[in-house]
Protein backbone atom coordinates (compact mmCIF):
# COMPACT_ATOMS: atom_id res chain seq x y z
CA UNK A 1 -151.45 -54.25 82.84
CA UNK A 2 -149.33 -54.95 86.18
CA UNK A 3 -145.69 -54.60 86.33
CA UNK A 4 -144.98 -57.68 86.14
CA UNK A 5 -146.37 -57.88 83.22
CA UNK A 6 -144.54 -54.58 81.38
CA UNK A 7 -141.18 -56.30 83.02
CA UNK A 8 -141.56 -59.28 81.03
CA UNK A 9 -142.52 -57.89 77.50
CA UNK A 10 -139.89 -55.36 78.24
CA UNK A 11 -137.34 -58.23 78.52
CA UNK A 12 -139.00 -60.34 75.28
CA UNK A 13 -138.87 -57.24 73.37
CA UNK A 14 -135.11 -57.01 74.00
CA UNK A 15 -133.99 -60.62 73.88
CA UNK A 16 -135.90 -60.20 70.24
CA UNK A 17 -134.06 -57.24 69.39
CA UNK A 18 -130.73 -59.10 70.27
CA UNK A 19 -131.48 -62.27 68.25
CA UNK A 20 -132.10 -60.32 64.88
CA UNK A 21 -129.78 -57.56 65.37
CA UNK A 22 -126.81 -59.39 63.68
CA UNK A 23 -128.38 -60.29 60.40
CA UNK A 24 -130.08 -57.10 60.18
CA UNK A 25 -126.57 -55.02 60.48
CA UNK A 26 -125.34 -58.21 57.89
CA UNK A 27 -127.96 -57.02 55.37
CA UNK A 28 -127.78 -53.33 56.06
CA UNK A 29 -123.66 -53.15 55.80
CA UNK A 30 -123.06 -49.71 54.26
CA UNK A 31 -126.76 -49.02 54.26
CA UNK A 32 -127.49 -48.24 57.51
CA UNK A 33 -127.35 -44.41 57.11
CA UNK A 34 -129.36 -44.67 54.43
CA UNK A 35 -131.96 -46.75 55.48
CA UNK A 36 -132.73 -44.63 58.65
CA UNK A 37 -132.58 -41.71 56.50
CA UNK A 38 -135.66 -43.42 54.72
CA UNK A 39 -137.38 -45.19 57.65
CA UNK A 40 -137.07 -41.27 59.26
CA UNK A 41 -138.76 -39.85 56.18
CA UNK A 42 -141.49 -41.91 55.91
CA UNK A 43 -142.23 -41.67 59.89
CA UNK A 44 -142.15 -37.83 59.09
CA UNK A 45 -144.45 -38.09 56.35
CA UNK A 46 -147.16 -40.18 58.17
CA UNK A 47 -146.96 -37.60 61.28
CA UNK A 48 -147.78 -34.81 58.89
CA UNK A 49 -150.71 -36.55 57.20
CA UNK A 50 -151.91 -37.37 60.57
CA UNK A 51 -151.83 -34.28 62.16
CA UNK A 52 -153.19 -32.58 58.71
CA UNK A 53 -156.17 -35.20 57.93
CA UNK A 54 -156.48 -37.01 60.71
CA UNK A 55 -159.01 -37.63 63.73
CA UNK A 56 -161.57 -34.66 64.63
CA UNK A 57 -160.39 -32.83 61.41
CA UNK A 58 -163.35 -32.69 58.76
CA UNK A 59 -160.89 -32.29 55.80
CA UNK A 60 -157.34 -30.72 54.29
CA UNK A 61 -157.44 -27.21 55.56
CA UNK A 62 -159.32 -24.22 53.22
CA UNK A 63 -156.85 -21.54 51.77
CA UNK A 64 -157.21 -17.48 52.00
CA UNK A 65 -160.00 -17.55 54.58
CA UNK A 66 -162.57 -19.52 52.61
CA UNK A 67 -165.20 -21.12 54.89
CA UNK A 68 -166.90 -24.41 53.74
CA UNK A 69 -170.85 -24.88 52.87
CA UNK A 70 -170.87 -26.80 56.26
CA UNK A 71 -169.36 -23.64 58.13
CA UNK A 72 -171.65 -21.56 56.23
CA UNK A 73 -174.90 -23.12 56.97
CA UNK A 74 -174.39 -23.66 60.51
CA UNK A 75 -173.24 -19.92 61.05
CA UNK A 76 -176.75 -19.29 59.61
CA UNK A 77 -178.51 -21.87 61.84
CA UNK A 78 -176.72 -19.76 64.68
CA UNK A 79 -178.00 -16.66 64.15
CA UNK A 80 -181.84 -17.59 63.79
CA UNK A 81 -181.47 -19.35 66.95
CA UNK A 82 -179.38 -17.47 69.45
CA UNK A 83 -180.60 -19.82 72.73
CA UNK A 84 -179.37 -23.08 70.49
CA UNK A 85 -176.54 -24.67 72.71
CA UNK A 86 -174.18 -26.18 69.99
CA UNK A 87 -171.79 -28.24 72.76
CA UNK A 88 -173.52 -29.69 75.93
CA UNK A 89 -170.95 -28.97 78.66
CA UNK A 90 -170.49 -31.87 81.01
CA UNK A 91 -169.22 -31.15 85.06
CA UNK A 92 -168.38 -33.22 87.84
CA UNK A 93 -172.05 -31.41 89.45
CA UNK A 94 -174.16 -33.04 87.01
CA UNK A 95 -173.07 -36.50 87.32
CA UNK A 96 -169.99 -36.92 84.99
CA UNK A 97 -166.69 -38.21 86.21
CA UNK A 98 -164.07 -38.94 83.80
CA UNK A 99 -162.79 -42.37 83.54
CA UNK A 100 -159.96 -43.40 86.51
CA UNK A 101 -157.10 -45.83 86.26
């Protein structure tokens, strides 16, 4: 996206804003407070889910130090093969460059 591009959905974004603004405060009159109050608590909700369950996580987290069948098994694997990388690494040397804008 170019600049001039950002510029111009900046300026839709706010002549939207300004055209609905009116009838939104007309709906909302004595509201307002607490409809943010409620917009804020579900945005709160949805970051907590997210950051409990959400990408790279395999599930809600275990309580008082119990360990999952998955953790257990591949602590096992581990041991019976100590040479066993279980991450390739990936440098700059071997021919990986992350992505540039």
């Amino acid at each position: 996206m170019d600049k001039t591009t950002q510029i111009l959905s900046a300026l839709f974004g706010v002549a939207i804003v300004l055209m609905l603004a009116p009838s939104v405060f007309a709906l909302n009159r004595g509201k307002i407070l607490r409809n943010i109050a409620l917009w804020v608590a579900i945005f709160l909700g949805l970051a907590v889910a997210y950051k409990t369950v959400g990408p790279g996580k395999e599930g809600l987290p275990l309580m008082d130090g119990q360990t999952s069948s998955q953790e257990s098994n591949g602590s096992a694997n581990d041991a019976e093969d100590p040479d066993k990388s279980t991450t390739p690494t990936l440098r700059e040397e071997d021919g990986f460059s992350p992505p540039r804008e």
